[in-house]
C-alpha atoms as a PDB file:
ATOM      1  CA  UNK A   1      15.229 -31.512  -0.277  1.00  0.00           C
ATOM      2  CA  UNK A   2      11.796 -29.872  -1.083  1.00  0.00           C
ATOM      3  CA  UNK A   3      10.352 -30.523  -4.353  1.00  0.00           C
ATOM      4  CA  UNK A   4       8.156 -27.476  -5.924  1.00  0.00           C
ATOM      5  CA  UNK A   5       5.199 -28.349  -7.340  1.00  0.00           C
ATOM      6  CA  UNK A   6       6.400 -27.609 -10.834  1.00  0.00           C
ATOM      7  CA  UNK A   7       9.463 -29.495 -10.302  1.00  0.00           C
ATOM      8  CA  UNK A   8       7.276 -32.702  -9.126  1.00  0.00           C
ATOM      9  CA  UNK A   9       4.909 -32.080 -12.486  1.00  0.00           C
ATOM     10  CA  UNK A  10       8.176 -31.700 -14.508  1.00  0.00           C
ATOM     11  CA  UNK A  11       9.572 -35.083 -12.903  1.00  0.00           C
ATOM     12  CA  UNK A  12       6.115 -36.598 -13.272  1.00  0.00           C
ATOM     13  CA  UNK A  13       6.384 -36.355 -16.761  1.00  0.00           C
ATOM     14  CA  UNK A  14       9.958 -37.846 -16.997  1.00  0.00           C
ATOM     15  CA  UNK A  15       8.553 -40.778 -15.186  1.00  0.00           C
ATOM     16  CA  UNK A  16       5.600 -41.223 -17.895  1.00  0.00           C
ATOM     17  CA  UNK A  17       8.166 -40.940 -20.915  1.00  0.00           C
ATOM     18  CA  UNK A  18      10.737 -43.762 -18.835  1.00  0.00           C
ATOM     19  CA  UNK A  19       7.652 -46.181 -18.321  1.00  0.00           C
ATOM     20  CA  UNK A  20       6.982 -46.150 -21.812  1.00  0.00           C
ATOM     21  CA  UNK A  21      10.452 -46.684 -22.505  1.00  0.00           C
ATOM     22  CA  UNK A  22      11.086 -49.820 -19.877  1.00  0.00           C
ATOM     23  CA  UNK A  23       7.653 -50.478 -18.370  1.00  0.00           C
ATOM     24  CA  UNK A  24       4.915 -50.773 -21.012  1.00  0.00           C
ATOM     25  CA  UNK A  25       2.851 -53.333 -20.668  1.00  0.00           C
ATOM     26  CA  UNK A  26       4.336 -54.686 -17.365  1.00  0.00           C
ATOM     27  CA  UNK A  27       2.864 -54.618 -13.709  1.00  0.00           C
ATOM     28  CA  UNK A  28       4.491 -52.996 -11.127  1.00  0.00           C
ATOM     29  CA  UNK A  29       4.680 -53.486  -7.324  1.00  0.00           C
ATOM     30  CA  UNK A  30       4.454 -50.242  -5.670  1.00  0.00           C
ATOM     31  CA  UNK A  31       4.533 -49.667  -1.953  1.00  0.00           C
ATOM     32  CA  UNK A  32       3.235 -52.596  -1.358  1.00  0.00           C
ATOM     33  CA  UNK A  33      -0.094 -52.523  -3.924  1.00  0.00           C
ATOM     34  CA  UNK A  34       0.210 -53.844  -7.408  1.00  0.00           C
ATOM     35  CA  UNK A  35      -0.516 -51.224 -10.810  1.00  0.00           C
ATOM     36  CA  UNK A  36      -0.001 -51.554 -14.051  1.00  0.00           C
ATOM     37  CA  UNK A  37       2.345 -49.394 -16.531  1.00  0.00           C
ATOM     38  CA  UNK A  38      -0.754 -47.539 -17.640  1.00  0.00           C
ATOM     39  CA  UNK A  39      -2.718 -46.824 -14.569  1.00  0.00           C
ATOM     40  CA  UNK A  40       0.651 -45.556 -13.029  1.00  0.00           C
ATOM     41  CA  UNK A  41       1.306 -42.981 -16.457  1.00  0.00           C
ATOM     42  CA  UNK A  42      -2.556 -42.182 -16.334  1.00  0.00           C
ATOM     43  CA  UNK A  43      -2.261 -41.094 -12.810  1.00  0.00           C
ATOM     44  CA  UNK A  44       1.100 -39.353 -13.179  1.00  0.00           C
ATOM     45  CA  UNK A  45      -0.556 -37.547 -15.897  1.00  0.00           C
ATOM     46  CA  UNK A  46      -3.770 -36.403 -14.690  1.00  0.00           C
ATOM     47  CA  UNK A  47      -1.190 -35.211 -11.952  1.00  0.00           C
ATOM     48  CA  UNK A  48       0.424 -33.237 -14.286  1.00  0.00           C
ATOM     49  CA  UNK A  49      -2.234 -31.859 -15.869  1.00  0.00           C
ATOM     50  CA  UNK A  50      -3.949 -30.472 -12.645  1.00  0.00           C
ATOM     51  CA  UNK A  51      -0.253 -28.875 -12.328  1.00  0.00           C
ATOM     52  CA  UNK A  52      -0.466 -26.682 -15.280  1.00  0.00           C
ATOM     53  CA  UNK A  53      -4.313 -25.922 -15.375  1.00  0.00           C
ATOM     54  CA  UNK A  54      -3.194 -24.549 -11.622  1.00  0.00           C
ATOM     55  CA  UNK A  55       0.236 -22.889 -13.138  1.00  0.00           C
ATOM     56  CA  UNK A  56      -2.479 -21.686 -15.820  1.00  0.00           C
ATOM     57  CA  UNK A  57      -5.462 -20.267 -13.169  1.00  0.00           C
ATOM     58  CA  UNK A  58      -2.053 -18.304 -11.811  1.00  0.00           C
ATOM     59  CA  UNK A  59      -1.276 -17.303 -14.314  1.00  0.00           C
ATOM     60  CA  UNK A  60      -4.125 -16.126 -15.493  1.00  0.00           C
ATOM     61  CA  UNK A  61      -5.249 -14.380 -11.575  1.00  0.00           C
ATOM     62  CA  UNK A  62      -1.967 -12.476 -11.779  1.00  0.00           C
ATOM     63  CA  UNK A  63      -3.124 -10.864 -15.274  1.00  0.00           C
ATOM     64  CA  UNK A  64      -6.316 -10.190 -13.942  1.00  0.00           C
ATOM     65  CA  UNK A  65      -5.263  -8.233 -11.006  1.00  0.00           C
ATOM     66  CA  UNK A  66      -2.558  -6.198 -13.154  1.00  0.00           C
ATOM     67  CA  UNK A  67      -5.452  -5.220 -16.104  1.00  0.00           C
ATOM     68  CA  UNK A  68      -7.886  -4.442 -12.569  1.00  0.00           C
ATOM     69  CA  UNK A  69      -4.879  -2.281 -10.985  1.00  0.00           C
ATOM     70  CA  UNK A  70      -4.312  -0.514 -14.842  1.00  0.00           C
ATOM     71  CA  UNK A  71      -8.293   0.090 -14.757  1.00  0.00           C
ATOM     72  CA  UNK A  72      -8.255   1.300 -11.322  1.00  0.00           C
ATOM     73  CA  UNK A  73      -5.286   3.739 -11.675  1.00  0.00           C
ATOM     74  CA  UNK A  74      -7.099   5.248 -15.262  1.00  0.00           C
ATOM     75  CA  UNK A  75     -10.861   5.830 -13.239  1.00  0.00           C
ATOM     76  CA  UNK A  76      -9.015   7.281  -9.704  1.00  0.00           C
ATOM     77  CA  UNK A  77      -8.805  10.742 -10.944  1.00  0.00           C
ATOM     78  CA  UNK A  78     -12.053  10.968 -12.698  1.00  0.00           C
ATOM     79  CA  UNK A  79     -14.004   9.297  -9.413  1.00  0.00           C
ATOM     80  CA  UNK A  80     -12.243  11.919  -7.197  1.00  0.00           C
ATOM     81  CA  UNK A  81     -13.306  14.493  -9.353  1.00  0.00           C
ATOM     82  CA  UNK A  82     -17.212  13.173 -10.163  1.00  0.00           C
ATOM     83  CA  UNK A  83     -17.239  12.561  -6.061  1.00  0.00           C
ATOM     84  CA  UNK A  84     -16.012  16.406  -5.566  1.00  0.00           C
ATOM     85  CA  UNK A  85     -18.608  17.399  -8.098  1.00  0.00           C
ATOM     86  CA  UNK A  86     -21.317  14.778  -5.843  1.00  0.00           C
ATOM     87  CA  UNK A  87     -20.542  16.478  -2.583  1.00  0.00           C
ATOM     88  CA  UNK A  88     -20.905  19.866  -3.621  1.00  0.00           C
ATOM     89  CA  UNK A  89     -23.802  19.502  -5.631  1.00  0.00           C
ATOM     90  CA  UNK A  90     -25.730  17.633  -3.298  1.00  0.00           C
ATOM     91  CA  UNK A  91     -24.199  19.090  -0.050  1.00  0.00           C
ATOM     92  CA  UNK A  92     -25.618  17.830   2.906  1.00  0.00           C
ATOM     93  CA  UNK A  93     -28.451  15.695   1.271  1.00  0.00           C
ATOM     94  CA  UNK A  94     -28.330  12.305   2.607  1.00  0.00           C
ATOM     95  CA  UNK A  95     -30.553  10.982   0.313  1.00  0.00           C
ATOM     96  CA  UNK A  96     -29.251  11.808  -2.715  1.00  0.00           C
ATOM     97  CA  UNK A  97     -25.584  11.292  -1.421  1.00  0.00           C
ATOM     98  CA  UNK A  98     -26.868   8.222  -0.409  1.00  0.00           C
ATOM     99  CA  UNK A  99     -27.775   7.099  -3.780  1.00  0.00           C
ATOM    100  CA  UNK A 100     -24.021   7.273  -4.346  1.00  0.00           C
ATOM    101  CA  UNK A 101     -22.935   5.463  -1.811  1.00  0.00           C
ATOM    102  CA  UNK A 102     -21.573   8.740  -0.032  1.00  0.00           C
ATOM    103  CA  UNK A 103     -21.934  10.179   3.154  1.00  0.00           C
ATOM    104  CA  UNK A 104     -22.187  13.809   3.924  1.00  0.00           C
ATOM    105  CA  UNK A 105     -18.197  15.620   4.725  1.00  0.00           C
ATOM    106  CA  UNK A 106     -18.480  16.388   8.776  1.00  0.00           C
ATOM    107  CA  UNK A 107     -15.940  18.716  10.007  1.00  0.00           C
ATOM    108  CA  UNK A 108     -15.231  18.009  13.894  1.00  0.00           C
ATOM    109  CA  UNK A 109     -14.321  21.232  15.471  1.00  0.00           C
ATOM    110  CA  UNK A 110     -10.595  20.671  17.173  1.00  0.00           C
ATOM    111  CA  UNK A 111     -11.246  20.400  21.361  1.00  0.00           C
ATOM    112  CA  UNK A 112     -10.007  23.531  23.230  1.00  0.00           C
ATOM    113  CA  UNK A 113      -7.100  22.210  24.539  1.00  0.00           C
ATOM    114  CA  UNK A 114      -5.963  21.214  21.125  1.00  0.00           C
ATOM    115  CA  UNK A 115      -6.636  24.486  19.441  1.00  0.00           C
ATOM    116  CA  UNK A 116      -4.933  25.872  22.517  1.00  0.00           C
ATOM    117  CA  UNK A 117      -1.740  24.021  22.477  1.00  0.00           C
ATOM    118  CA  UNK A 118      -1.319  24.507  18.787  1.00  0.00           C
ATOM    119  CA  UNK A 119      -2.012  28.515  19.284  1.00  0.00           C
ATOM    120  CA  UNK A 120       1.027  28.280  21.872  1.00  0.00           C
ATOM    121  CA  UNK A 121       3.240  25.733  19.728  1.00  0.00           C
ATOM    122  CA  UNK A 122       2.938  28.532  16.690  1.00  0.00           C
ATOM    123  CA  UNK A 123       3.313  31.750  18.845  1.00  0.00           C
ATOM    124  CA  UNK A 124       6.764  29.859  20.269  1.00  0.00           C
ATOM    125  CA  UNK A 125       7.947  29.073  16.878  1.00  0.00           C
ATOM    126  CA  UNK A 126       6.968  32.295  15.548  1.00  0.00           C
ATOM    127  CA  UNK A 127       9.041  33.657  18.139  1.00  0.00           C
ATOM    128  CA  UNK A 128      12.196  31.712  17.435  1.00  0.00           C
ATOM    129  CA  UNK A 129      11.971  32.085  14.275  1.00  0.00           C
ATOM    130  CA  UNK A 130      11.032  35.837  13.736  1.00  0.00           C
ATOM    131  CA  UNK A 131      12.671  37.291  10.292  1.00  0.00           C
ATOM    132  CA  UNK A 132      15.624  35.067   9.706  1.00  0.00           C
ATOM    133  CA  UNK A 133      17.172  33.791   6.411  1.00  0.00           C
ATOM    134  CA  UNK A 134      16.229  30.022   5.286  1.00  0.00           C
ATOM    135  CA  UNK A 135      19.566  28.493   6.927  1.00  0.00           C
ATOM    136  CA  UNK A 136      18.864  30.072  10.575  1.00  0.00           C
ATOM    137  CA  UNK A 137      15.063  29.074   9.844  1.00  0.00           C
ATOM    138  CA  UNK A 138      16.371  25.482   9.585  1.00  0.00           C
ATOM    139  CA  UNK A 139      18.894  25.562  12.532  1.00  0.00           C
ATOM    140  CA  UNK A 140      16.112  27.319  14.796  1.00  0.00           C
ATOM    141  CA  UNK A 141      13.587  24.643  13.841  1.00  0.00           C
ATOM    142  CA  UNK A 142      16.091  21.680  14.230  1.00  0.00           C
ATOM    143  CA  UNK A 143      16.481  23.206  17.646  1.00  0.00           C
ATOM    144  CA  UNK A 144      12.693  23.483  18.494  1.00  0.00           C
ATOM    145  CA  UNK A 145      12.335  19.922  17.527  1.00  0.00           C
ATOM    146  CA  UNK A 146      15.231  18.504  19.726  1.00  0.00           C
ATOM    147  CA  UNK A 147      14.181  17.504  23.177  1.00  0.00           C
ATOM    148  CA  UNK A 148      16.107  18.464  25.713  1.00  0.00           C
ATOM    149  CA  UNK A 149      17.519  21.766  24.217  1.00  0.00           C
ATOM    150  CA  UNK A 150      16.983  25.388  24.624  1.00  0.00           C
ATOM    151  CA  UNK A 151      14.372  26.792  22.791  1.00  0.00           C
ATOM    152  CA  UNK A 152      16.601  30.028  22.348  1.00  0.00           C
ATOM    153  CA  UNK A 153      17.110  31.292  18.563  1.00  0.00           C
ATOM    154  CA  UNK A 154      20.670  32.587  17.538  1.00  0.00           C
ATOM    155  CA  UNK A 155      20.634  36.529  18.632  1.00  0.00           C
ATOM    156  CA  UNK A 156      19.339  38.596  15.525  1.00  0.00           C
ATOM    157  CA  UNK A 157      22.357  40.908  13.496  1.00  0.00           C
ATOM    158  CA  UNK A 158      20.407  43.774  13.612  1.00  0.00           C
ATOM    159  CA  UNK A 159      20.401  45.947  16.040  1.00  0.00           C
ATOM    160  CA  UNK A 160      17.345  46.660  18.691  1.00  0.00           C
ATOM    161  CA  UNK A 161      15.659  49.663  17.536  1.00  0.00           C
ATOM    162  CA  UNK A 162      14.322  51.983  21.199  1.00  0.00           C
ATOM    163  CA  UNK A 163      10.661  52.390  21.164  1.00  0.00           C
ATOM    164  CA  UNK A 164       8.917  55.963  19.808  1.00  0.00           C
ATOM    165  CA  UNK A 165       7.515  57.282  22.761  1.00  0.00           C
ATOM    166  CA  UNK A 166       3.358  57.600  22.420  1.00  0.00           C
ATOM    167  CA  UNK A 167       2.008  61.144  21.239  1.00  0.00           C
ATOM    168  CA  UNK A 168       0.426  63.248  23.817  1.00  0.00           C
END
């Protein structure tokens, strides 16, 4: 059975109280080495004591980080907003964004073939979608995103409508 280190400090100290109690004053032969009543409760208790100065550092960490979390979570909004009000004051000044530790915004510019695809991906979903109500919306896109399936919308209720011949 594994002891945890608060458990061995706890049992520590029983030992210390039950050599005072039965031991004092007496020598004691110990795996094989011979100690006396008080050098075994001294080092049983400086034992112990390590144990709660390091149950106390924990302690005392894990109270640290929660008041540095509380701290963080109170500045966040006003550092986005002060670095919003950075950037475009300063704009593409290095320098002076520099003394912030900030780096001018760079916008890549999407590659063709992305701008491309997307350009196709919207005119196809514009087309299944056309003017429908929210529910066929949501069946039409639940079909668009399933692979495997026809990309064709539900046939519109309204009727087609012929086309007006051009004026002359």
């Amino acid at each position: 059975m594994k002891t945890t280190k608060n458990a061995f400090a706890a049992q520590l100290l029983g030992y210390i109280a039950g050599i005072g109690k039965h031991y004092a004053g007496q020598t004691l032969l110990l795996d094989g080495q011979t100690i006396t009543a008080v050098q075994l409760v001294a080092l049983f208790q400086a034992c112990a004591d390590t144990a709660d100065a390091a149950k106390q550092a924990e302690t005392d960490r894990a109270a640290a980080v929660a008041k540095a979390t509380a701290a963080m979570q109170q500045a966040k909004p006003m550092a986005k907003a002060f670095k919003a009000t950075v950037l475009a004051a300063f704009g593409g000044d290095v320098k002076s964004l520099g003394d912030f530790e900030l780096t001018p915004v760079t916008i890549t510019p999407a590659a063709p073939g992305v701008r491309a695809a997307a350009a196709k991906k919207a005119a196809a979903t514009r087309k299944a979608l056309g003017t429908m109500g929210a529910q066929q919306k949501k069946a039409a896109k639940k079909a668009l995103a399933t692979p495997g399936t026809p990309a064709e919308p539900p046939a519109p209720a309204t009727t087609p409508v012929a086309p007006v011949p051009p004026k002359a």
